[in-house]
N, C-alpha and C. Protein backbone atom coordinates (compact mmCIF):
# COMPACT_ATOMS: atom_id res chain seq x y z
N UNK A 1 14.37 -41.50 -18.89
CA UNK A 1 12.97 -41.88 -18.93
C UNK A 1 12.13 -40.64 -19.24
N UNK A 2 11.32 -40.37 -20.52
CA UNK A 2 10.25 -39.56 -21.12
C UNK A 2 9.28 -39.34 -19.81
N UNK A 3 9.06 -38.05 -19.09
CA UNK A 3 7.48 -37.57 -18.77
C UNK A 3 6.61 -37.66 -19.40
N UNK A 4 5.63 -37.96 -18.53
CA UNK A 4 4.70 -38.18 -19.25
C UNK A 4 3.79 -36.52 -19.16
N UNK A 5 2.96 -36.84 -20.08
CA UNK A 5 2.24 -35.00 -20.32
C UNK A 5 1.63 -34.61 -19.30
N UNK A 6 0.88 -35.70 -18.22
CA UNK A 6 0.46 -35.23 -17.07
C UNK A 6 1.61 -34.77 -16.33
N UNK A 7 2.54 -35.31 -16.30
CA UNK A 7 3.82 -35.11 -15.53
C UNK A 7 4.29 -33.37 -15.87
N UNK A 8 4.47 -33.21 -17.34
CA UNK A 8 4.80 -32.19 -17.35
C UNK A 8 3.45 -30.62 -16.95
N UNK A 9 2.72 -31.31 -17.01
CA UNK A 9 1.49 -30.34 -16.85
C UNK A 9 1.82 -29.61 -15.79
N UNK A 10 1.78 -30.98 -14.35
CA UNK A 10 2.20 -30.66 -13.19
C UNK A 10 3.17 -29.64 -13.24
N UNK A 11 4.66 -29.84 -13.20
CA UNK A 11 5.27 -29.05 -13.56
C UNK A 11 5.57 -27.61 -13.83
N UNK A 12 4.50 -27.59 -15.15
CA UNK A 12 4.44 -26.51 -15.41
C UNK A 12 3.37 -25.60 -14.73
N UNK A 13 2.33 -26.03 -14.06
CA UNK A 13 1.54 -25.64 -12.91
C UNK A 13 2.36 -25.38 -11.71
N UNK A 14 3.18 -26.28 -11.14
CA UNK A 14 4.09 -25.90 -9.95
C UNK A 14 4.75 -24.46 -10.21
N UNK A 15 5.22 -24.44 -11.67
CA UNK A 15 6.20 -23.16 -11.64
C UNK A 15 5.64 -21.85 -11.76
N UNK A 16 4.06 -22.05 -12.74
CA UNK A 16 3.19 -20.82 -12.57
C UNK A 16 3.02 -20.69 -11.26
N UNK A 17 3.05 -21.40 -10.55
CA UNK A 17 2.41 -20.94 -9.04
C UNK A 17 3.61 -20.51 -8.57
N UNK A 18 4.63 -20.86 -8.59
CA UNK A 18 6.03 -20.36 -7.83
C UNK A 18 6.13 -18.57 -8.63
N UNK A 19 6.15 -18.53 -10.13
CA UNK A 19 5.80 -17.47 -10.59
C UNK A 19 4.76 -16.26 -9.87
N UNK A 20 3.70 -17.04 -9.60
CA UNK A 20 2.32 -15.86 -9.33
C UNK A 20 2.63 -15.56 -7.90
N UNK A 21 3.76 -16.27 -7.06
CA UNK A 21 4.27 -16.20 -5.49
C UNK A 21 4.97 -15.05 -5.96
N UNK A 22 5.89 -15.10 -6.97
CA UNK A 22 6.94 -14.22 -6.82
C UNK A 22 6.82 -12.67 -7.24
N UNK A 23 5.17 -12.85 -8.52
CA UNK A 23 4.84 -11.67 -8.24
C UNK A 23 4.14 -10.37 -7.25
N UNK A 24 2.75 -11.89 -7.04
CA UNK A 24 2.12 -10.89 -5.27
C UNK A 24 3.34 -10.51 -4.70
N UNK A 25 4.50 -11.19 -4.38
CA UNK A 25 5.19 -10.48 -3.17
C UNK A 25 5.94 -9.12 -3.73
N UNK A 26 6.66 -9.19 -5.47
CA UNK A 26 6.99 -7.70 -5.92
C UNK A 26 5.80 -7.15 -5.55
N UNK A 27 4.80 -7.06 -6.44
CA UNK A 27 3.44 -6.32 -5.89
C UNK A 27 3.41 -5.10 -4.61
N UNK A 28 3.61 -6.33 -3.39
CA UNK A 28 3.32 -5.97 -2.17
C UNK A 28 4.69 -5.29 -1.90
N UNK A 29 6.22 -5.61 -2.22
CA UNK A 29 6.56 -4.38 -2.45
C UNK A 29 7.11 -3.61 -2.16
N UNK A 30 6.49 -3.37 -3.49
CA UNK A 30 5.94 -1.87 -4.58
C UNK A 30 5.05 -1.39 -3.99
N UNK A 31 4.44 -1.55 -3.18
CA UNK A 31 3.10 -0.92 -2.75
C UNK A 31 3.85 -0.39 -1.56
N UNK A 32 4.15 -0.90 -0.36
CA UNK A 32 5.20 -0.71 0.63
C UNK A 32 6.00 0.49 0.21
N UNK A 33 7.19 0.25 -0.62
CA UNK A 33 7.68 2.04 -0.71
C UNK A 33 7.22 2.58 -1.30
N UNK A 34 5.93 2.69 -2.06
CA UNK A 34 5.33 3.55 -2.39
C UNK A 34 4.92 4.76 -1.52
N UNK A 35 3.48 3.83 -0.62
CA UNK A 35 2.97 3.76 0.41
C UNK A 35 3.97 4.77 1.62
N UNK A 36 5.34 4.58 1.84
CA UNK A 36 6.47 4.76 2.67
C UNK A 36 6.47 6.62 2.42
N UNK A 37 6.94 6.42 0.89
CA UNK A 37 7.60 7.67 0.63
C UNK A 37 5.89 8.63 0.15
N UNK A 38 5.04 8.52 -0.09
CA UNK A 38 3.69 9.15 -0.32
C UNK A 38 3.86 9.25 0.94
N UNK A 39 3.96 8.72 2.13
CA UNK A 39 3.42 8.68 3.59
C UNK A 39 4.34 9.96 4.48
N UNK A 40 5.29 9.85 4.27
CA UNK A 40 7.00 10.45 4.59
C UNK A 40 6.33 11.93 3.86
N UNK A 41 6.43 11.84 2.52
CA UNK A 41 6.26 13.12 1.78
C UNK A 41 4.75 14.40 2.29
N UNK A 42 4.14 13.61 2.42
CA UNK A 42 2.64 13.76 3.22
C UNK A 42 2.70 14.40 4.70
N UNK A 43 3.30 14.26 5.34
CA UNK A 43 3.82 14.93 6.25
C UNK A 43 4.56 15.65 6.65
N UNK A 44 4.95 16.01 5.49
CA UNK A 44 6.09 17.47 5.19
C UNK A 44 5.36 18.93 4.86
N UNK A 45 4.00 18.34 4.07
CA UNK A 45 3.22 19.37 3.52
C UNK A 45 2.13 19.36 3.82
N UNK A 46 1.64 20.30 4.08
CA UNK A 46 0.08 20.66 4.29
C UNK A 46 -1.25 19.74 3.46
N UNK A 47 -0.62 20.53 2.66
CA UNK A 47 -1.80 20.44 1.19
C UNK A 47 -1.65 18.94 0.89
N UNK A 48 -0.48 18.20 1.12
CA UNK A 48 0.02 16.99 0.68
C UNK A 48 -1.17 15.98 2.10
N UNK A 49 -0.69 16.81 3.15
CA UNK A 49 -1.46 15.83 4.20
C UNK A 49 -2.71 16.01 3.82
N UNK A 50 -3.18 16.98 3.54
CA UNK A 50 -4.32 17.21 3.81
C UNK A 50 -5.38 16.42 2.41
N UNK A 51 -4.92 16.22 1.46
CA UNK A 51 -5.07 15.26 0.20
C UNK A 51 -5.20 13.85 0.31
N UNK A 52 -3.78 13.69 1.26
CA UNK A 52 -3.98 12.04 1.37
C UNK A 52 -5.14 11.77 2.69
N UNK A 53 -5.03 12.51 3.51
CA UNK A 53 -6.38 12.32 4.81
C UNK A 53 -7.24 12.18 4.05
N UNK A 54 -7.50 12.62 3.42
CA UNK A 54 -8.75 12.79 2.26
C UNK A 54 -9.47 11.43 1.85
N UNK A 55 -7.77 11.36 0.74
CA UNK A 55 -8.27 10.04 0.09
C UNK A 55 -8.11 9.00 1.03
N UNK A 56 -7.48 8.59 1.99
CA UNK A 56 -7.65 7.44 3.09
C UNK A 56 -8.99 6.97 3.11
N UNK A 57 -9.78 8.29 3.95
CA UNK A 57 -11.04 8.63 4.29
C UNK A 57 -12.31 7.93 3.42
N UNK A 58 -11.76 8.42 2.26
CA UNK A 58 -12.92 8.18 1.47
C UNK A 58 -12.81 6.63 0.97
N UNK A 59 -11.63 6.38 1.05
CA UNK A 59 -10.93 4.63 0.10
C UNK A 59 -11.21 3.37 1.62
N UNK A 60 -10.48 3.85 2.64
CA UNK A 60 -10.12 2.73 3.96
C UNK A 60 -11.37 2.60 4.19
N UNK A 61 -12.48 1.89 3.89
CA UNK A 61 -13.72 1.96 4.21
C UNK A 61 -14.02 0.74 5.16
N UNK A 62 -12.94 -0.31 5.22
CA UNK A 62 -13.42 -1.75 5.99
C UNK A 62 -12.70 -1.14 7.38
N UNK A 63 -13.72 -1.46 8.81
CA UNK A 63 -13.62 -0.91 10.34
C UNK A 63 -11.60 -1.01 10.41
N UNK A 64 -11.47 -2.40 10.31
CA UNK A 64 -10.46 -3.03 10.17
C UNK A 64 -9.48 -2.07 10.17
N UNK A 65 -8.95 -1.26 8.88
CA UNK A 65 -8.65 -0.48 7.96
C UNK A 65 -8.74 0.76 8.66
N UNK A 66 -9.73 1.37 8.97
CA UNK A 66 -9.88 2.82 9.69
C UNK A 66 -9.60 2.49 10.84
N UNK A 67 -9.10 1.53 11.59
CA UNK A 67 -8.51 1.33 13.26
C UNK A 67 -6.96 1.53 12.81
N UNK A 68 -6.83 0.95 11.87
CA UNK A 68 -5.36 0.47 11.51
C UNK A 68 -4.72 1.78 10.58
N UNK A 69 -5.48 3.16 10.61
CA UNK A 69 -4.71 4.03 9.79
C UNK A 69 -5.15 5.34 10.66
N UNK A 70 -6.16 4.74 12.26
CA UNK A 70 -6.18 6.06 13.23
C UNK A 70 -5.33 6.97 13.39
N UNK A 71 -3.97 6.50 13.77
CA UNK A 71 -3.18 7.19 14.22
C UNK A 71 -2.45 8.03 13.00
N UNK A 72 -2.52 7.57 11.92
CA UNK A 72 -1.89 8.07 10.81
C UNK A 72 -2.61 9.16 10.32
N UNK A 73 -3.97 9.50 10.14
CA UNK A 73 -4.77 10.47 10.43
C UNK A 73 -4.70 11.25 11.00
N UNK A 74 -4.49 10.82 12.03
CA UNK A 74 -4.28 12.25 13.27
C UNK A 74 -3.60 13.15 12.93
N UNK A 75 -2.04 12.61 12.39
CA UNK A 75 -1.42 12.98 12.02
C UNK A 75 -1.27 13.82 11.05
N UNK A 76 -1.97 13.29 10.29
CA UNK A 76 -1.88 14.04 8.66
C UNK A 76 -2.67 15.43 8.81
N UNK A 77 -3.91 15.27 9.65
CA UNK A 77 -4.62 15.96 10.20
C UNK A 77 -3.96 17.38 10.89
N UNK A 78 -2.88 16.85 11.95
CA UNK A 78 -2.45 17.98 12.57
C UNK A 78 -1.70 19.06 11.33
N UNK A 79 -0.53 18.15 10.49
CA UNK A 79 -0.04 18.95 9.68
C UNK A 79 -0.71 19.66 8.93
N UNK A 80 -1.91 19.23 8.18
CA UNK A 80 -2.84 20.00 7.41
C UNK A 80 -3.22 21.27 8.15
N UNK A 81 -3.42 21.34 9.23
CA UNK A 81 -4.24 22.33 10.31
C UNK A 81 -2.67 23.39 10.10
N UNK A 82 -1.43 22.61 10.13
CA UNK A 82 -0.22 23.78 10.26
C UNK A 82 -0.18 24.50 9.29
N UNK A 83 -1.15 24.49 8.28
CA UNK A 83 -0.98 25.51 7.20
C UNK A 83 -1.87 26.65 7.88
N UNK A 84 -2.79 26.51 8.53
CA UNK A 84 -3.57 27.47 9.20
C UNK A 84 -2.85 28.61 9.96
N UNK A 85 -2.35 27.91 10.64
CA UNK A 85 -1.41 28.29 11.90
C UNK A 85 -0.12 28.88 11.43
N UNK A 86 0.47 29.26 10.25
CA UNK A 86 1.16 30.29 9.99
C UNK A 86 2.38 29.18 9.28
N UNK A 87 2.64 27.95 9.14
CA UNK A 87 3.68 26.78 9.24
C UNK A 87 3.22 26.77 7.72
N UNK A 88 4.17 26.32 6.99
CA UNK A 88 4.25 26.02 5.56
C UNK A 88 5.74 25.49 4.86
């Protein structure tokens, strides 16, 4: 039995959407080990922490966002300061 063109429309709407699922989630990731190893690497180095504190700072602008990257700050923060302190 022939579909009909609405039939296939559907269809082909169901699978774009199964498609645009399957990319947000590569997306998200890609963003994830990105995010991981920038984060990891960032805390090895001074200059590295002290760059990404930076850009957090200036980008995480929703309250939300700056609660949820406190502690990661601190952090990045202390290492940056270890370039002061004789650590490199």
């Amino acid at each position: 039995m022939a579909r009909t063109i609405d039939q296939q429309i559907a269809d082909a709407q169901a699978k774009l959407a199964r498609l645009k699922t399957r990319q947000k989630a590569s997306d998200t990731r890609r963003k994830i080990i990105v995010g991981a190893i920038v984060t990891t690497e960032a805390l090895k180095d001074p200059k590295s922490s002290k760059w990404l504190a930076s850009t957090l700072r200036k980008n995480a602008t929703r309250d939300v966002d700056q609660k949820e990257i406190a502690g990661l700050l601190a952090d990045l923060d202390a290492k940056a300061q270890s370039a002061g302190a004789g650590e490199v």
